[in-house]
N, C-alpha and C. Protein backbone atom coordinates (compact mmCIF):
# COMPACT_ATOMS: atom_id res chain seq x y z
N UNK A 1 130.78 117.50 120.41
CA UNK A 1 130.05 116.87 119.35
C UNK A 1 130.52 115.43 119.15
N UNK A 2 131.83 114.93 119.11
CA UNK A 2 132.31 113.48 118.92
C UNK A 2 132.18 112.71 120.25
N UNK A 3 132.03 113.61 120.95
CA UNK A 3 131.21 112.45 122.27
C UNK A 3 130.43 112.00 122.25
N UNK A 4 129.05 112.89 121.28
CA UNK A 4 127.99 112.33 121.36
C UNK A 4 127.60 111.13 120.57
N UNK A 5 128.61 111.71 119.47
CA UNK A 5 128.61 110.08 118.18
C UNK A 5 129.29 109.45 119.08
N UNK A 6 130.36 108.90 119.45
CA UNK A 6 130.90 108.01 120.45
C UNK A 6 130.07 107.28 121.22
N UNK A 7 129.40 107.92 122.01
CA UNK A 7 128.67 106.98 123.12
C UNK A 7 127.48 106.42 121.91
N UNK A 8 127.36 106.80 121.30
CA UNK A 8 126.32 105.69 120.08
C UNK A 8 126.79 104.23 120.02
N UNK A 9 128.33 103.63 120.13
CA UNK A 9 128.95 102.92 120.22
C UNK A 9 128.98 102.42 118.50
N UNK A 10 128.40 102.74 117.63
CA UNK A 10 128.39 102.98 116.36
C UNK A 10 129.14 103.69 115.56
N UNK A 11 129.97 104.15 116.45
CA UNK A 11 131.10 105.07 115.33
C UNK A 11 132.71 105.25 116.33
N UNK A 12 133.60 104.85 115.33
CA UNK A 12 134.90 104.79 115.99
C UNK A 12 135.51 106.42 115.66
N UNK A 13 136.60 107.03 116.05
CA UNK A 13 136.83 107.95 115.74
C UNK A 13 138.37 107.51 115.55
N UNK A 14 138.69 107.32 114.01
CA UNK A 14 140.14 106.75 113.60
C UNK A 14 141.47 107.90 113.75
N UNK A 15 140.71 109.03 113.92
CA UNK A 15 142.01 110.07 113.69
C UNK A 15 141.87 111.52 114.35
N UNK A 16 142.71 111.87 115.07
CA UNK A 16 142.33 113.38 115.54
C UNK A 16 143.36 114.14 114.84
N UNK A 17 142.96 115.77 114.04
CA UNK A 17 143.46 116.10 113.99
C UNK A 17 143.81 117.73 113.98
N UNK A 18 145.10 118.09 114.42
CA UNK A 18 144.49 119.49 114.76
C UNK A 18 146.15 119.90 114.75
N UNK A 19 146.26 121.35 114.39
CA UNK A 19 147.80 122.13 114.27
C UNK A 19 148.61 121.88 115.60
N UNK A 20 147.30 121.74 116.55
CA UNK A 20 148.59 122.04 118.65
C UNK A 20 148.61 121.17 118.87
N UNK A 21 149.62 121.04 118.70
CA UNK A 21 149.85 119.56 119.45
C UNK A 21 149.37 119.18 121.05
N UNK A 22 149.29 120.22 121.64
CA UNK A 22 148.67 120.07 123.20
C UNK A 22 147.03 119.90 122.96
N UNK A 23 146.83 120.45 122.18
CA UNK A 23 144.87 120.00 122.00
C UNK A 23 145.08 118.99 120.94
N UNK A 24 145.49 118.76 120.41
CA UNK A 24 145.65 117.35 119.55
C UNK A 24 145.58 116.20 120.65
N UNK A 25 147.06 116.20 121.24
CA UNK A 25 147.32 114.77 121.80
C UNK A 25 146.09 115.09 123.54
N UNK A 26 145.62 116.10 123.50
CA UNK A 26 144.55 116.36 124.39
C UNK A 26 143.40 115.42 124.36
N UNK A 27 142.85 116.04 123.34
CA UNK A 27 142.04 115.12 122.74
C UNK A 27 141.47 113.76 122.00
N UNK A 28 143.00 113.22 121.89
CA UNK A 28 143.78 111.81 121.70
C UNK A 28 142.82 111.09 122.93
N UNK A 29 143.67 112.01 123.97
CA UNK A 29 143.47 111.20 125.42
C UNK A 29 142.05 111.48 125.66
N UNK A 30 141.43 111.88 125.13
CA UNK A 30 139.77 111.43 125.59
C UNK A 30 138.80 110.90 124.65
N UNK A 31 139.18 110.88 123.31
CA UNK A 31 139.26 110.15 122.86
C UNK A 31 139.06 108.75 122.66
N UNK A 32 140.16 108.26 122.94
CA UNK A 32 140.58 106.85 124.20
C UNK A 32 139.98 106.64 125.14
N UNK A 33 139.68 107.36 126.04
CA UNK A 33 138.80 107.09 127.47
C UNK A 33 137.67 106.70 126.84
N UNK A 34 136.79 107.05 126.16
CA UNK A 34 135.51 107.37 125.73
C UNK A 34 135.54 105.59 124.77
N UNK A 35 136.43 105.56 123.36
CA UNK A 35 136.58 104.33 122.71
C UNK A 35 137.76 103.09 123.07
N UNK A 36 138.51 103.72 124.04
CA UNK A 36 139.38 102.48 124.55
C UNK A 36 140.22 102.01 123.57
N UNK A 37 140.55 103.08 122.51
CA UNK A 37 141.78 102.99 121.78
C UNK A 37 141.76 104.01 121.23
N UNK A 38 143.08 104.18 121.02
CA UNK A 38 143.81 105.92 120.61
C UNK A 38 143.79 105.78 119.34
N UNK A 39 142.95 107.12 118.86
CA UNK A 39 142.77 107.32 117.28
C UNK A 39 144.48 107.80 117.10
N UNK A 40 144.87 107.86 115.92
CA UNK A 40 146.07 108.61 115.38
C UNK A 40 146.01 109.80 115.63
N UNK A 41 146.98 110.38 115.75
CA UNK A 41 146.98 111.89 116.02
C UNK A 41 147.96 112.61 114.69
N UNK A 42 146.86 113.59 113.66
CA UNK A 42 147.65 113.88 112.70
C UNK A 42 147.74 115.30 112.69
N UNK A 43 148.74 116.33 112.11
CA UNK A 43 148.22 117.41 111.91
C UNK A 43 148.20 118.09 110.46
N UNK A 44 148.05 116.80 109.71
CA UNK A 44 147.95 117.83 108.09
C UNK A 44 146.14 116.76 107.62
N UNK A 45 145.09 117.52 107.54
CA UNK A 45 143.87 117.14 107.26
C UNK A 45 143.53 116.52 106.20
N UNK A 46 144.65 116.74 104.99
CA UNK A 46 144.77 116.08 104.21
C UNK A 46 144.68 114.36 104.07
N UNK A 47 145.60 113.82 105.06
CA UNK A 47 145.91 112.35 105.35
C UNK A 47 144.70 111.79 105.92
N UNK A 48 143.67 112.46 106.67
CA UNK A 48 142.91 111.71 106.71
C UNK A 48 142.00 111.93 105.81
N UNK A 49 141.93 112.51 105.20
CA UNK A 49 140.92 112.86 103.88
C UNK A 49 141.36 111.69 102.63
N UNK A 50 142.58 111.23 102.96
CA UNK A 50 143.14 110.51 101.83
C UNK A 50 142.92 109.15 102.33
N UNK A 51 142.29 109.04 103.22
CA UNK A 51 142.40 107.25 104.34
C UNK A 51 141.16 106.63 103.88
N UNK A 52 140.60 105.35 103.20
CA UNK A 52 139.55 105.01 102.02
C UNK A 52 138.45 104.75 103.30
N UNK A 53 139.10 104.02 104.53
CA UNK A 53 138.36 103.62 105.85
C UNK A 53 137.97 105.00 106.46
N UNK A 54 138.04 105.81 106.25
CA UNK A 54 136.90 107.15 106.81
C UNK A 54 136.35 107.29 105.96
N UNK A 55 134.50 107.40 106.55
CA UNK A 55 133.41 107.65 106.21
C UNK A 55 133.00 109.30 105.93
N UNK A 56 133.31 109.48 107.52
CA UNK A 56 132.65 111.04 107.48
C UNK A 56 133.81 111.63 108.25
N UNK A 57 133.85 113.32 108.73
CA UNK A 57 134.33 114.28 109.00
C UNK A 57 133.94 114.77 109.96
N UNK A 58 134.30 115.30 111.13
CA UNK A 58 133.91 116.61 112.25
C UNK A 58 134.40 117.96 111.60
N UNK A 59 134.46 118.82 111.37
CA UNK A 59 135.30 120.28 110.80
C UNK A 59 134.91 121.23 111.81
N UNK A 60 135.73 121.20 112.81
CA UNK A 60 135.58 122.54 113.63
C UNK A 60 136.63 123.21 113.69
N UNK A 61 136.84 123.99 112.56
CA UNK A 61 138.46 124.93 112.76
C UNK A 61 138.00 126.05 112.38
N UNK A 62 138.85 127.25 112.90
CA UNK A 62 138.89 128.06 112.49
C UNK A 62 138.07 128.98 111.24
N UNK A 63 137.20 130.43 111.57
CA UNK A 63 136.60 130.52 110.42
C UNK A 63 136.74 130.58 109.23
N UNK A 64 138.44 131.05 109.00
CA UNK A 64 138.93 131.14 107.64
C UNK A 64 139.33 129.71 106.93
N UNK A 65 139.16 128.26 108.18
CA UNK A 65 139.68 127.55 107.47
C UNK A 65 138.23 127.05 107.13
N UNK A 66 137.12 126.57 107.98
CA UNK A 66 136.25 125.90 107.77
C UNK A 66 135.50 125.41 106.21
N UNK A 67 135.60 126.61 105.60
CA UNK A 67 134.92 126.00 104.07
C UNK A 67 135.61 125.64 103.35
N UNK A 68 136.99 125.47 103.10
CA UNK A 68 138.04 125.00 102.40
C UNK A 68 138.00 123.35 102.74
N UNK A 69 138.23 123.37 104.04
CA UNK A 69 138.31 121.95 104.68
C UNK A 69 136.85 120.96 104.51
N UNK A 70 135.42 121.84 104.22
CA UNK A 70 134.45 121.20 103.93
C UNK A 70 134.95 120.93 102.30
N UNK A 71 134.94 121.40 101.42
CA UNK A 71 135.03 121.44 99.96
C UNK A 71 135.99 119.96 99.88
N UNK A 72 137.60 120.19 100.56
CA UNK A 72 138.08 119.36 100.50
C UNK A 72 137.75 117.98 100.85
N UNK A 73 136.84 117.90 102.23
CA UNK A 73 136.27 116.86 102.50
C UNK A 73 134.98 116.14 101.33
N UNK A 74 134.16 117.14 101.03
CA UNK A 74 133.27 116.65 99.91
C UNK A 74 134.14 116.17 98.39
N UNK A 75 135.06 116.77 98.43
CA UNK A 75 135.53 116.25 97.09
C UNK A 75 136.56 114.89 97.28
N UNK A 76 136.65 114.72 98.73
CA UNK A 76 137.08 113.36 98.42
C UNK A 76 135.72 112.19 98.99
N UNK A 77 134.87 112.69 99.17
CA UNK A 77 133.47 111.47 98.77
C UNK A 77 133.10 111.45 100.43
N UNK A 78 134.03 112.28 101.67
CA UNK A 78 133.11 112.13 102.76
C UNK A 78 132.30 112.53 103.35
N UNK A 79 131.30 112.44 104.23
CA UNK A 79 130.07 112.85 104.39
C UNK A 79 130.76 113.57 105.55
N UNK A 80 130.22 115.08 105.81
CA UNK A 80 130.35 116.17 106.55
C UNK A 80 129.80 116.95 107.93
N UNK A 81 130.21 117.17 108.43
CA UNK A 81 129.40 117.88 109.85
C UNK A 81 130.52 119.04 109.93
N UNK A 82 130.17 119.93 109.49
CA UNK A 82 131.13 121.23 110.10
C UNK A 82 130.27 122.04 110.98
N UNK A 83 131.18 122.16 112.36
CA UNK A 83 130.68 123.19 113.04
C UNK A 83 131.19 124.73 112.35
N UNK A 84 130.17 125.73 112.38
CA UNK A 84 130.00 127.23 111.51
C UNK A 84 129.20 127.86 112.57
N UNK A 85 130.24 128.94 113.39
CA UNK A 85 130.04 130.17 113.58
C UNK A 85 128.29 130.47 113.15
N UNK A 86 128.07 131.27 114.09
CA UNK A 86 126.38 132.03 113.24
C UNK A 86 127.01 132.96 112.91
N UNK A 87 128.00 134.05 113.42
CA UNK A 87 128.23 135.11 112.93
C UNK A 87 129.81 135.71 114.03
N UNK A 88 130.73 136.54 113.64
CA UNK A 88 131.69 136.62 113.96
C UNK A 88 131.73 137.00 115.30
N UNK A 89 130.57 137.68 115.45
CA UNK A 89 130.38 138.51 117.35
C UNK A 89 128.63 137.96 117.70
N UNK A 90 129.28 137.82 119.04
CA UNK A 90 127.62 137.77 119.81
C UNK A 90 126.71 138.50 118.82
N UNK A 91 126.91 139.91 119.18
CA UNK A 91 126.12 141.24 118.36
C UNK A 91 125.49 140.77 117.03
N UNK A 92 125.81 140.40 116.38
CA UNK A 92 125.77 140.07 114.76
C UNK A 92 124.71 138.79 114.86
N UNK A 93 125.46 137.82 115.64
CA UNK A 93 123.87 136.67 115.81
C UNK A 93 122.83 136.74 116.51
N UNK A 94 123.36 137.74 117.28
CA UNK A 94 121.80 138.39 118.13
C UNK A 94 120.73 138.94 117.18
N UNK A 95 121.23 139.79 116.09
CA UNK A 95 120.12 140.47 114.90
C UNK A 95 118.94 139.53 114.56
């Protein structure tokens, strides 16, 4: 999904952040390839929620975290894109 805003050349991506550090600084590095400078690499979601220069949000974590991390993002004034599961199993979004 941040590739595709990326190649828009309209949107920088200031911060990656994520608990592993191996898919964190993973994704650092492409990141970079893609904008030709390395966003920060954080792992508490908070800090960038608190940064006045971010606009908007990606939220693709985990299902138990995802609506917490939207709420938190809306209540500090940024505009949202969470990726959401259709349903916990194939089976269930197949219905």
């Amino acid at each position: 999904m941040l590739n595709h805003f990326l190649a828009t050349g309209d949107v920088a991506a200031k911060y990656v952040c994520d608990v592993e550090d191996a898919r964190g600084q993973a994704a650092v590095a492409e990141v970079e390839k893609q904008q030709r400078t390395a966003p920060a690499y954080v792992t508490d979601m908070r800090r960038v929620l608190d940064d006045p220069d971010v606009d908007a949000v990606i939220i693709a974590t985990p299902e138990h975290w995802h609506a917490l991390a939207t709420v938190w993002a809306c209540q500090a004034g940024k505009d949202v894109l969470v990726e959401k599961n259709l349903a916990r199993t194939i089976w269930r979004a197949a219905r």
